[in-house]
Protein backbone atom coordinates (compact mmCIF):
# COMPACT_ATOMS: atom_id res chain seq x y z
CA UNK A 1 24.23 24.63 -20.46
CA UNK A 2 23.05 22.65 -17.47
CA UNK A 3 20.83 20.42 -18.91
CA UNK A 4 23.66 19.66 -21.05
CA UNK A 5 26.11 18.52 -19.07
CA UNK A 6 23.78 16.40 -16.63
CA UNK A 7 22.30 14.50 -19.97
CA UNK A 8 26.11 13.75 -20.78
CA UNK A 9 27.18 12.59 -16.99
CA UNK A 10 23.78 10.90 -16.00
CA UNK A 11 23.06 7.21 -15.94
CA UNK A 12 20.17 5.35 -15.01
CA UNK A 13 20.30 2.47 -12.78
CA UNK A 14 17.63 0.17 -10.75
CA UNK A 15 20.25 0.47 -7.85
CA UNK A 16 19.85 3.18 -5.46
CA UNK A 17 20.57 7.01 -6.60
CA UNK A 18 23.27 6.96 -3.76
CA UNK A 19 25.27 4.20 -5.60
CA UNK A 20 25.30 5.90 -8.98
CA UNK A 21 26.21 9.18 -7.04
CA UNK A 22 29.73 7.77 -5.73
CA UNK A 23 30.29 6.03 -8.98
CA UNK A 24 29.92 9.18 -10.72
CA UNK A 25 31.81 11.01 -8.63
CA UNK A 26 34.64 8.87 -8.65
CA UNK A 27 34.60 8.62 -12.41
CA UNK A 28 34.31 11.97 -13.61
CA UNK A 29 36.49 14.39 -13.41
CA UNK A 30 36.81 17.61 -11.94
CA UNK A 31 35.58 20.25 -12.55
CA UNK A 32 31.84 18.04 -13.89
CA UNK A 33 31.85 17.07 -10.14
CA UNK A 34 31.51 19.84 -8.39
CA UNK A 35 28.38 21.21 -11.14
CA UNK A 36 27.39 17.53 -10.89
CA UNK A 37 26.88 17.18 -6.98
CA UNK A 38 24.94 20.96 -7.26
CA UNK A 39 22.48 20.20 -10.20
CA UNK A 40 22.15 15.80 -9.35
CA UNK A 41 18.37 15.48 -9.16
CA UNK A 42 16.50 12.01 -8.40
CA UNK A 43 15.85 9.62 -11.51
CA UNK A 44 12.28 8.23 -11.24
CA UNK A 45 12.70 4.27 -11.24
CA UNK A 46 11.05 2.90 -14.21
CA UNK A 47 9.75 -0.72 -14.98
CA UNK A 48 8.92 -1.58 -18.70
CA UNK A 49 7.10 -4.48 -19.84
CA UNK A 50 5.24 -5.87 -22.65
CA UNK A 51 1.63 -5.89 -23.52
CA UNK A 52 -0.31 -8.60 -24.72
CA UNK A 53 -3.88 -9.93 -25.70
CA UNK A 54 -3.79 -11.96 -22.43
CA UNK A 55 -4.15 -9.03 -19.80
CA UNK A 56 -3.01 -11.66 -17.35
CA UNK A 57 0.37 -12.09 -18.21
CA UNK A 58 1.51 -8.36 -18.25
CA UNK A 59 -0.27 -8.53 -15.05
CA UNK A 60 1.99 -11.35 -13.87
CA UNK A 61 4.79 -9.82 -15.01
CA UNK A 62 4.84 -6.77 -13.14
CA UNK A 63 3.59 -8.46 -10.26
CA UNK A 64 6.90 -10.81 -10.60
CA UNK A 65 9.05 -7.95 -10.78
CA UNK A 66 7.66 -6.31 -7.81
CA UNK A 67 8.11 -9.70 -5.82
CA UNK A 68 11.94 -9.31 -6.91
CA UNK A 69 12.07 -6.06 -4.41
CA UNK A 70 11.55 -3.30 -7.39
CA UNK A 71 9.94 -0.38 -6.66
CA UNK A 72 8.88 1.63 -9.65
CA UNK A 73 7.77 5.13 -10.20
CA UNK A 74 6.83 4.51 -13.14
CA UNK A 75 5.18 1.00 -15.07
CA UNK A 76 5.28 1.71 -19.00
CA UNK A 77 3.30 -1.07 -20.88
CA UNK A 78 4.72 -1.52 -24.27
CA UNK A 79 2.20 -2.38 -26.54
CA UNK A 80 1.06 -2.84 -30.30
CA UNK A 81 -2.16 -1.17 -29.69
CA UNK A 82 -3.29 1.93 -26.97
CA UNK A 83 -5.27 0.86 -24.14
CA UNK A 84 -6.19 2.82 -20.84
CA UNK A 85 -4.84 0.68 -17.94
CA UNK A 86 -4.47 1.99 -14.29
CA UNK A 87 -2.57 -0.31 -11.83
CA UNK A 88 -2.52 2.22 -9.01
CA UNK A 89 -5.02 -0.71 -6.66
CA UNK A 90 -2.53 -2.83 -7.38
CA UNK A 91 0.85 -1.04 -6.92
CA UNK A 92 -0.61 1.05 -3.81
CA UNK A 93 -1.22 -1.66 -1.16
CA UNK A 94 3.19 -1.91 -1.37
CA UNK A 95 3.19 1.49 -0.85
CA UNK A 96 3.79 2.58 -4.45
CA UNK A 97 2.41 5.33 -6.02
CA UNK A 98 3.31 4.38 -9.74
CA UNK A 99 2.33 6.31 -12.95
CA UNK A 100 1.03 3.33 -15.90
CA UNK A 101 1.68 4.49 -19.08
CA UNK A 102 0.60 1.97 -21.58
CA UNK A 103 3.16 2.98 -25.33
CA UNK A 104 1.75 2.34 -28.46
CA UNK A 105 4.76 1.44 -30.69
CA UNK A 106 2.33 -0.19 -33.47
CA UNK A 107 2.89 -3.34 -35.51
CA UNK A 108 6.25 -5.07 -36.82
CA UNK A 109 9.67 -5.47 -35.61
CA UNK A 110 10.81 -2.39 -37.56
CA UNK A 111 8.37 -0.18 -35.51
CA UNK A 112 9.92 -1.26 -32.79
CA UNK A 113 12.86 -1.13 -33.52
CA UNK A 114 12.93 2.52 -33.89
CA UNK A 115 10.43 3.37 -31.15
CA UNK A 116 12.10 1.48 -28.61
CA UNK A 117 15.10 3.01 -28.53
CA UNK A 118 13.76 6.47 -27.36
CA UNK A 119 12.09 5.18 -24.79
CA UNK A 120 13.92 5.29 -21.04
CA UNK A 121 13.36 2.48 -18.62
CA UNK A 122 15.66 0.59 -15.87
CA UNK A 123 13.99 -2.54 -16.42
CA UNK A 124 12.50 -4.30 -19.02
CA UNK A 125 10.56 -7.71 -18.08
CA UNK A 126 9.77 -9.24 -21.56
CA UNK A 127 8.07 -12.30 -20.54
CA UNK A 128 4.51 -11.33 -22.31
CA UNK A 129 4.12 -10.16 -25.33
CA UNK A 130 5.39 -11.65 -28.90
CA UNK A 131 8.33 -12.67 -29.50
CA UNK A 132 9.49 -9.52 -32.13
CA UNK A 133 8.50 -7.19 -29.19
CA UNK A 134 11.07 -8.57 -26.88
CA UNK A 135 13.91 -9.08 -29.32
CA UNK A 136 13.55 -5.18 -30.00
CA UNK A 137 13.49 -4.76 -26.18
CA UNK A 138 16.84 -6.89 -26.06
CA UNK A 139 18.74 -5.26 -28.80
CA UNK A 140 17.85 -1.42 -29.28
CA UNK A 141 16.18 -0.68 -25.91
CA UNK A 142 18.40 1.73 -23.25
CA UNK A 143 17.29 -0.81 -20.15
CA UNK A 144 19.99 -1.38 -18.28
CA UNK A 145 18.32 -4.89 -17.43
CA UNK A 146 16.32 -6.24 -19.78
CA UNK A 147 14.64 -9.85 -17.63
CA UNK A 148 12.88 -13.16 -18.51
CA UNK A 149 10.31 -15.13 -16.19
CA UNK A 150 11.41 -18.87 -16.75
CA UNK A 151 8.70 -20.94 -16.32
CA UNK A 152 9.16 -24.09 -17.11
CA UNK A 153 5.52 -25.45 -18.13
CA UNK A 154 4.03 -22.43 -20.04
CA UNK A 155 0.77 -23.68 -20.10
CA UNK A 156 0.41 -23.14 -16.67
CA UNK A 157 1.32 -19.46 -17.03
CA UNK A 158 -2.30 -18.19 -17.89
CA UNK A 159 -3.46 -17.64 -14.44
CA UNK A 160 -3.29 -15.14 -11.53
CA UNK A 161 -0.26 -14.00 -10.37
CA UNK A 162 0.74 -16.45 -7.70
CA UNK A 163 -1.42 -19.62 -9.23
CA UNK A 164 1.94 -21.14 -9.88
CA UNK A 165 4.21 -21.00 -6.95
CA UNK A 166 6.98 -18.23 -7.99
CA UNK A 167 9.50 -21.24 -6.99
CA UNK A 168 8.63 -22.81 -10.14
CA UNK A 169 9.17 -19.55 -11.80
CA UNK A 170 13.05 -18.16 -12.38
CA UNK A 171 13.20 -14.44 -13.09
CA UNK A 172 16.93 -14.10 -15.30
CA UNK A 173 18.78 -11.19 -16.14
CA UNK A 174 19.01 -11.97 -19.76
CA UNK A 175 22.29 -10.08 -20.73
CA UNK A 176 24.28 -11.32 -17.86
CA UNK A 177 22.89 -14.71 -17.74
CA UNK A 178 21.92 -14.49 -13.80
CA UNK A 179 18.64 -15.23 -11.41
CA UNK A 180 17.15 -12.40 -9.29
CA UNK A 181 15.96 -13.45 -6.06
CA UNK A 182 12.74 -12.95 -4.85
CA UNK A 183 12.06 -10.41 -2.13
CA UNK A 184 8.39 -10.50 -1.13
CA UNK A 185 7.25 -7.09 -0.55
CA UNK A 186 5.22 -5.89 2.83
CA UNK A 187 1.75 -4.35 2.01
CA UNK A 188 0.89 -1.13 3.78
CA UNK A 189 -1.40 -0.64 7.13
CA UNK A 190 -5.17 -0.20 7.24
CA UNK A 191 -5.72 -2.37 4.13
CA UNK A 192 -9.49 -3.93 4.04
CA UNK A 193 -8.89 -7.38 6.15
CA UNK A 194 -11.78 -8.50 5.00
CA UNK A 195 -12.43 -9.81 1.32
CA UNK A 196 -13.75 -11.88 -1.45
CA UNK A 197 -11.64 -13.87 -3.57
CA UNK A 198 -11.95 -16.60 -6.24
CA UNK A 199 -10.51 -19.94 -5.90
CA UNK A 200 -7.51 -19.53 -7.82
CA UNK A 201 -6.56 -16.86 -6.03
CA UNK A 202 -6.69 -19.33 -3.00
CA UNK A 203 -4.54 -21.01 -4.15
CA UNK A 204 -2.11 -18.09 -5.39
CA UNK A 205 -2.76 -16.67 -1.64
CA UNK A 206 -1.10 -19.71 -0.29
CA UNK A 207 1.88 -20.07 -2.75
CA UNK A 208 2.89 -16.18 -1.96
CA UNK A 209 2.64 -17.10 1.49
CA UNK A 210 4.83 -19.99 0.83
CA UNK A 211 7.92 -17.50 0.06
CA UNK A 212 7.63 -16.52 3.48
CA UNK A 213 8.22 -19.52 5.60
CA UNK A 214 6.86 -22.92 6.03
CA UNK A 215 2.90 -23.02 5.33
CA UNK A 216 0.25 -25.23 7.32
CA UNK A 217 -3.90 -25.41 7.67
CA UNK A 218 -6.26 -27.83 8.71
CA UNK A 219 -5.96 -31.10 6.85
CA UNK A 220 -8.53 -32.82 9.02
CA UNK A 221 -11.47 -32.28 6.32
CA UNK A 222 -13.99 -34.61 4.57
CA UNK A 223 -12.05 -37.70 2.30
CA UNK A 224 -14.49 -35.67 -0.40
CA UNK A 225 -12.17 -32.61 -0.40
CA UNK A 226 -9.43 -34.81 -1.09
CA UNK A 227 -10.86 -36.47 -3.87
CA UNK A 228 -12.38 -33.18 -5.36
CA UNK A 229 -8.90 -31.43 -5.04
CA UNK A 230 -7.21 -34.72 -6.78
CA UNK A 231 -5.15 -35.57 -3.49
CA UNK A 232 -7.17 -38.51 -3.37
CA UNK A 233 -7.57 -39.86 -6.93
CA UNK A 234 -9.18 -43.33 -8.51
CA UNK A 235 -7.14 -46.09 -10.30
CA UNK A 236 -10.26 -45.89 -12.77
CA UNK A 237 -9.39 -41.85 -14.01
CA UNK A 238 -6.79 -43.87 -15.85
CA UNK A 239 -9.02 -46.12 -17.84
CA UNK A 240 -11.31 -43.45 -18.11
CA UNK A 241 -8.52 -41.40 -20.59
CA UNK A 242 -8.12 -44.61 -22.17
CA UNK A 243 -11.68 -44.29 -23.58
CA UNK A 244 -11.37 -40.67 -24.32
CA UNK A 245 -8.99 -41.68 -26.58
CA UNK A 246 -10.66 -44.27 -28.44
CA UNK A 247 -13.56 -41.45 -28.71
CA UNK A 248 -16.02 -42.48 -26.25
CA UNK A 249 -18.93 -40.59 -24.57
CA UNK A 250 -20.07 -40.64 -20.95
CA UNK A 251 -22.84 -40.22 -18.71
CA UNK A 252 -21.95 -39.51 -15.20
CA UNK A 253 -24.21 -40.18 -12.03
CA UNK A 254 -24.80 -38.61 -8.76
CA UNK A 255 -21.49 -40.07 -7.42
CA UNK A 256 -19.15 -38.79 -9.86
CA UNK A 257 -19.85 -35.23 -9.45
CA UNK A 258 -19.84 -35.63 -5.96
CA UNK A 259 -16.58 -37.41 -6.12
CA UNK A 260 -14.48 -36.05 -8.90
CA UNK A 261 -16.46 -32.79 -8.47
CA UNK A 262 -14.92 -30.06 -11.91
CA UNK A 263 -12.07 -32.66 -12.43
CA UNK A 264 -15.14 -34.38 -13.94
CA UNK A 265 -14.58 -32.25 -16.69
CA UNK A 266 -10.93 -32.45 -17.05
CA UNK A 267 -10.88 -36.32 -17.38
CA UNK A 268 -13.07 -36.68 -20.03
CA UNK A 269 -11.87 -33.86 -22.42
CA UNK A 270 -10.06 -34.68 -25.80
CA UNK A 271 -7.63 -32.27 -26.82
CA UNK A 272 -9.23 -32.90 -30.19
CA UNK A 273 -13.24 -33.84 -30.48
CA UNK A 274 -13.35 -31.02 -26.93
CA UNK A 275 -15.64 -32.39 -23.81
CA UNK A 276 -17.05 -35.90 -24.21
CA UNK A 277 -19.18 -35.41 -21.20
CA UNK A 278 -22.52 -35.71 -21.52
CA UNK A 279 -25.21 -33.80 -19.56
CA UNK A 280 -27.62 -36.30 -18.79
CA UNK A 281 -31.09 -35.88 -17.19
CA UNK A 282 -31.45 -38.49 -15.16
CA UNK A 283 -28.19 -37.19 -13.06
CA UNK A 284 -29.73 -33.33 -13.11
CA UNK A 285 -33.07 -34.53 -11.73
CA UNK A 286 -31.68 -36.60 -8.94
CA UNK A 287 -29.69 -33.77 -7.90
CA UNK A 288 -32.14 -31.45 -8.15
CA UNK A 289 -34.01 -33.53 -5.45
CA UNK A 290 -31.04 -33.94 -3.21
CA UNK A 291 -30.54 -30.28 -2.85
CA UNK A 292 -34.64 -28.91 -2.47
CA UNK A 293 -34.41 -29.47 1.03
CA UNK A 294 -33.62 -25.68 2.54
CA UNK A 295 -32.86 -27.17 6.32
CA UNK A 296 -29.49 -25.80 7.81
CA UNK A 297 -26.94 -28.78 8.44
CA UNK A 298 -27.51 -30.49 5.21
CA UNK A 299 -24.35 -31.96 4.24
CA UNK A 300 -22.90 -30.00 1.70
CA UNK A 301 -21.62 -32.22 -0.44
CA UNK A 302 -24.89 -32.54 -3.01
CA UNK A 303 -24.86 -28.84 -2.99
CA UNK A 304 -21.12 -28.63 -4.19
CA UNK A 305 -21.87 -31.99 -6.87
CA UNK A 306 -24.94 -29.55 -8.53
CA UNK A 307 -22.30 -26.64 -8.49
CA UNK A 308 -19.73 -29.26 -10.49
CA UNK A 309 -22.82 -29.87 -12.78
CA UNK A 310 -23.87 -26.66 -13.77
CA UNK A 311 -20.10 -25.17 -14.71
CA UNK A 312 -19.40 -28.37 -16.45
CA UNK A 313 -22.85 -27.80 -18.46
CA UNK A 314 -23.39 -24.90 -19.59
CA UNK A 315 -27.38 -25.62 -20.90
CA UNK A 316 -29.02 -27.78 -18.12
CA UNK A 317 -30.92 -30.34 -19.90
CA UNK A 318 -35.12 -29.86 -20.34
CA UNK A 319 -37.00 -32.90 -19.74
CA UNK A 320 -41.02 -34.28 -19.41
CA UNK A 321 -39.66 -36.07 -16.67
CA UNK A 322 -38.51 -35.55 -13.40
CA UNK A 323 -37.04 -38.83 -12.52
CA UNK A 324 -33.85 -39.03 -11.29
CA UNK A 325 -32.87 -42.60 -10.31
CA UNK A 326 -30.41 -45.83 -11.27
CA UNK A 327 -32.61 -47.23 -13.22
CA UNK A 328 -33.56 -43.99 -15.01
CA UNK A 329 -29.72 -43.41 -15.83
CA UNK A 330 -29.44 -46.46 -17.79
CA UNK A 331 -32.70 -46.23 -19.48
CA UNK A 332 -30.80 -43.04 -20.68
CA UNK A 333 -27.90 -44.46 -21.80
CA UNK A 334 -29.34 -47.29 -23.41
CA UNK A 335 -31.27 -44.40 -25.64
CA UNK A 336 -28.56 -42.36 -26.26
CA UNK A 337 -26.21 -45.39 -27.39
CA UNK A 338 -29.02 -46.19 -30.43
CA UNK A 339 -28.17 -42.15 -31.20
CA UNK A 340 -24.24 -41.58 -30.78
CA UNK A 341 -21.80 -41.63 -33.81
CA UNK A 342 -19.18 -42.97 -30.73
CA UNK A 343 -19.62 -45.51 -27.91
CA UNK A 344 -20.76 -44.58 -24.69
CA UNK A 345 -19.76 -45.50 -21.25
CA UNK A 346 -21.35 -44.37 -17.65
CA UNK A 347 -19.21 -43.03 -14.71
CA UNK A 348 -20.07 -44.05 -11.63
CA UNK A 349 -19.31 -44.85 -7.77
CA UNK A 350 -22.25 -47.41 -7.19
CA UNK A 351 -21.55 -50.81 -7.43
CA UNK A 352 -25.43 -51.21 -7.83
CA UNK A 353 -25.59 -49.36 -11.00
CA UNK A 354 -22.48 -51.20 -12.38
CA UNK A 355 -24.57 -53.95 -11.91
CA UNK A 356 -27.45 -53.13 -13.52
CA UNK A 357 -25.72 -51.43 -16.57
CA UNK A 358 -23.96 -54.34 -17.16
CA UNK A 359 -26.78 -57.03 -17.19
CA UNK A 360 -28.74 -54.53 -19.95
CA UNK A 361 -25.90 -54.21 -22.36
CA UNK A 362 -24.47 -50.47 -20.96
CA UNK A 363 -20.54 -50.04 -20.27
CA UNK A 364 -19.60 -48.60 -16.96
CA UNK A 365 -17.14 -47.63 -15.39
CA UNK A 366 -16.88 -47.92 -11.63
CA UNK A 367 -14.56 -45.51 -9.44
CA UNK A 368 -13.69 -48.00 -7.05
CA UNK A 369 -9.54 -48.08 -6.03
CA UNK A 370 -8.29 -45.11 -4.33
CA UNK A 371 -4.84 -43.85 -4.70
CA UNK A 372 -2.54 -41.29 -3.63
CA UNK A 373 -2.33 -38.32 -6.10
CA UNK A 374 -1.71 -34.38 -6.39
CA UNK A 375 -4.00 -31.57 -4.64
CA UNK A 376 -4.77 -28.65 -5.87
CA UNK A 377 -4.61 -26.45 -2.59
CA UNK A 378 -7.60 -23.56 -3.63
CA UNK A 379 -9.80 -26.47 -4.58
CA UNK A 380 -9.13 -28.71 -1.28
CA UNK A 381 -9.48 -25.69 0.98
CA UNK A 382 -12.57 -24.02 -1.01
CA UNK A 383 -14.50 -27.84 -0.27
CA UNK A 384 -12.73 -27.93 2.93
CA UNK A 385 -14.61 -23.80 3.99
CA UNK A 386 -18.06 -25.46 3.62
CA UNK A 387 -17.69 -27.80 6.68
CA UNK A 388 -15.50 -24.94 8.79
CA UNK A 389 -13.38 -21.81 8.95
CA UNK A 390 -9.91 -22.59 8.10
CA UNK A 391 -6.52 -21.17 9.61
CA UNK A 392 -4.04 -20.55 7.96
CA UNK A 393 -0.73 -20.13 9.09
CA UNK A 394 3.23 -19.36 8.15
CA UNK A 395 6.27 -21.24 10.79
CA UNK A 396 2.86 -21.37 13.27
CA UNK A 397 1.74 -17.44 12.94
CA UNK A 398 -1.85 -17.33 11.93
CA UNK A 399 -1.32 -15.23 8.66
CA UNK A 400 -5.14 -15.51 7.42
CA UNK A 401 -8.12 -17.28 8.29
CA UNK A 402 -10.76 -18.68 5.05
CA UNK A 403 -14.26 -18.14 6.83
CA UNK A 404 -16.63 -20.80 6.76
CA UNK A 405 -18.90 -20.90 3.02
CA UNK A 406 -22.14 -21.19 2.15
CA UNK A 407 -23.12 -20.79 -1.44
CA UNK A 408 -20.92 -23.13 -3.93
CA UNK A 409 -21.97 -21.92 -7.33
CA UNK A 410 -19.98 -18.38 -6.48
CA UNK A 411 -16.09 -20.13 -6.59
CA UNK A 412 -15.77 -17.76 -3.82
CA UNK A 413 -14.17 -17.97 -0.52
CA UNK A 414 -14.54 -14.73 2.23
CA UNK A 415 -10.79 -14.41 3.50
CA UNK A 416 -9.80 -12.31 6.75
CA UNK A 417 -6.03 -11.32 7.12
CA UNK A 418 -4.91 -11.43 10.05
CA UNK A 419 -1.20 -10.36 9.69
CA UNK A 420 -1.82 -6.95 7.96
CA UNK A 421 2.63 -6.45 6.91
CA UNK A 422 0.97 -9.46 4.38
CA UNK A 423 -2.06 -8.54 2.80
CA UNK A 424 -1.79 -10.59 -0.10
CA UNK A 425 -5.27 -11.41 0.01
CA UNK A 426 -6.51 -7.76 -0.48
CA UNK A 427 -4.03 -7.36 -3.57
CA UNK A 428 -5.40 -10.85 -4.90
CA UNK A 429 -9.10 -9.12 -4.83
CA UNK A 430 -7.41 -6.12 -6.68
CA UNK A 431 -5.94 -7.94 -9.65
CA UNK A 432 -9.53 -9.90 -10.04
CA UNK A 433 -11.19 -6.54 -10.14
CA UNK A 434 -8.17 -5.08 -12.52
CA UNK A 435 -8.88 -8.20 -15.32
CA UNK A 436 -12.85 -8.06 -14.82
CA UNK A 437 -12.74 -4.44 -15.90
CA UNK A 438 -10.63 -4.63 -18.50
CA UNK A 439 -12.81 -7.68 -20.26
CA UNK A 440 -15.70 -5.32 -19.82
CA UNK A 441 -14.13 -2.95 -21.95
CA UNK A 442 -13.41 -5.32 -24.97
């Protein structure tokens, strides 16, 4: 008879037990109050969202709703398909010890339909997912807040939580039509200070840091960073496009990789032919030589050009031939133009090349006026880490400091926390380690 009466008197709420206590004591009469206030037990918190083919954004998702101040005890993942998926290294460094249940409701909007309404949850975040799943979330689930991340440019959704600063991002209650601040949580004490994170998640580190205060590091690096991180851009990127789009080719030499560094890669891709970029020979030879030499001091700048090289292409090019020279890159591109379906133009930043390409019939193009543009943070301060350690800092408190780097072809940067209440750094390693595992199980 109990169990009865608390099923008919209970509510759920993502408010405090305390608040629904009073309501319901001031809303149901006596005599339910007195057997309520003997038999009221705690109702566990729980946070529902949607899963998805793209791991990441049910990551994001629950990592935006924890950034709102939530604190669930337990994290249901609603999903099409069973999957095993444990989020305790991610939910434990903000001191929450969360159950993850991942729910397979199956396929179709009548599954769904009936499935979801069984299913008890405070809040439902239906940003991932298909669109069916979250209409059945909306309409016949028993949330009592069923929220949307707004982000404005989905495309840039696809990355690790924090890659896009969560000011860009607008979490809505969907049924009342309002925006839920953000309250960024504290991580606990005696976290690893210590760790290894990829350059997006540099980035991410220092947009979460960002909701905190006012955010400053060294800006005093090499003009290369600035270039590489497209703070610094050339007039010429423009014209380059151009050609993309009447179907060129290119060759690139020494200088572009060094300059434009991955944004290489960027430039010359067509959304429909894919990468016109070339991998040429001449370019991989000369840049082989430039970074033999094993002295300490080197400038690093070759080193981080043959990094740009080899994750732009894939299959390094075999050749008889070791030369890697001017004259040797235009002897190539004066071959491959006799052997292209498309024309073909070089990249580069040496006047002297431009020159010579020119006279013998070749089209270049020669990154030569320097404007202001856009940086992306991870990639400024991962070029900036191999000429020094790098401070970073929130209204002038050192928060975390990006130790110096040594190997390029790793996209990693070694990052020390140094105001432990705001670990995000450690929680950043987590969710890499949380999406590496779960592509080695597909």
């Amino acid at each position: 008879m109990r169990t009865d009466i608390l099923v008919l008197i209970r509510i759920r709420t993502s408010l405090s037990p305390d608040w629904a206590l009073c309501t319901l004591t001031r809303e149901v009469p006596s005599p339910f109050n007195d057997i309520y206030n003997l038999f009221y037990h705690y109702s566990p918190m729980i946070l529902a969202t949607l899963g998805s083919s793209r791991l990441v954004t049910t990551l994001d998702a629950i990592m935006t709703e924890l950034f709102t101040g939530i604190k669930p005890d337990r994290i249901l993942i609603l999903s099409e398909e069973a999957r095993e998926l444990d989020l305790t290294n991610i939910t434990r460094p903000f001191g929450i010890n969360a159950e993850t249940k991942v729910l397979e409701l199956g396929v179709g909007i009548n599954n769904w339909r009936e499935k979801v309404r069984d299913i008890s949850m405070d809040v439902a975040d239906i940003t991932p997912g298909r669109k069916y799943m979250a209409v059945a979330v909306l309409n016949y689930s028993q949330a009592e807040e069923v929220r949307y991340a707004y982000l404005r440019e989905e495309d840039k959704g696809y990355h690790i939580f924090g890659y896009v600063p969560l000011q860009e991002i607008t979490v809505f209650d969907v049924r009342k039509g309002t925006s839920i601040p953000y309250e960024p949580p504290k991580t606990v004490p005696n976290l690893p200070e210590k760790v290894n994170i990829e350059v997006e998640s540099l980035k991410a580190l220092v947009n979460l840091y960002s909701l905190l205060g006012e955010v400053d590091y060294d800006h005093n690096f090499e003009e290369l960073c600035k270039l590489r991180s497209g703070g610094v851009r050339f007039k010429e990127e423009e014209k380059i496009r151009e050609y993309v789009k009447k179907g060129y080719f290119f060759l690139a030499d020494v200088n572009a990789y060094v300059f434009l560094g991955d944004r290489l890669a960027r430039i010359t891709w067509d959304r429909e032919n894919g990468p016109r970029l070339l991998a040429s020979r001449s370019t991989y030879n000369e840049l082989l030589r430039l970074t033999m030499s094993t002295q300490k001091g080197e400038d690093p700048k070759f080193f981080l050009a043959m990094s740009s090289y080899r994750r732009i292409h894939k299959q390094i090019p075999v050749s008889q031939s070791d030369r890697g020279s001017d004259v040797a890159l235009i002897a190539e591109a004066k071959a491959l133009k006799r052997e292209l379906p498309a024309p073909l133009a070089v990249i580069t930043g040496d006047q002297g090349v431009r020159r010579s390409g020119v006279s013998q019939g070749v089209e270049v193009i020669l990154l030569h006026d320097k404007v202001e543009g856009q940086y992306d943070v991870g990639e400024f301060l991962f070029c900036g880490s191999f000429y020094k350690d790098i401070m970073i800092s929130v209204d002038g408190e050192p928060f975390a400091k990006v130790l110096k780097s040594e190997f390029p072809d790793e996209r990693k940067v070694k990052v020390v926390t140094l105001k432990s209440e705001y670990n995000y750094a450690y929680v950043l390693s987590q969710l890499e380690e949380t999406m590496r595992n779960m592509k080695s199980k597909l």
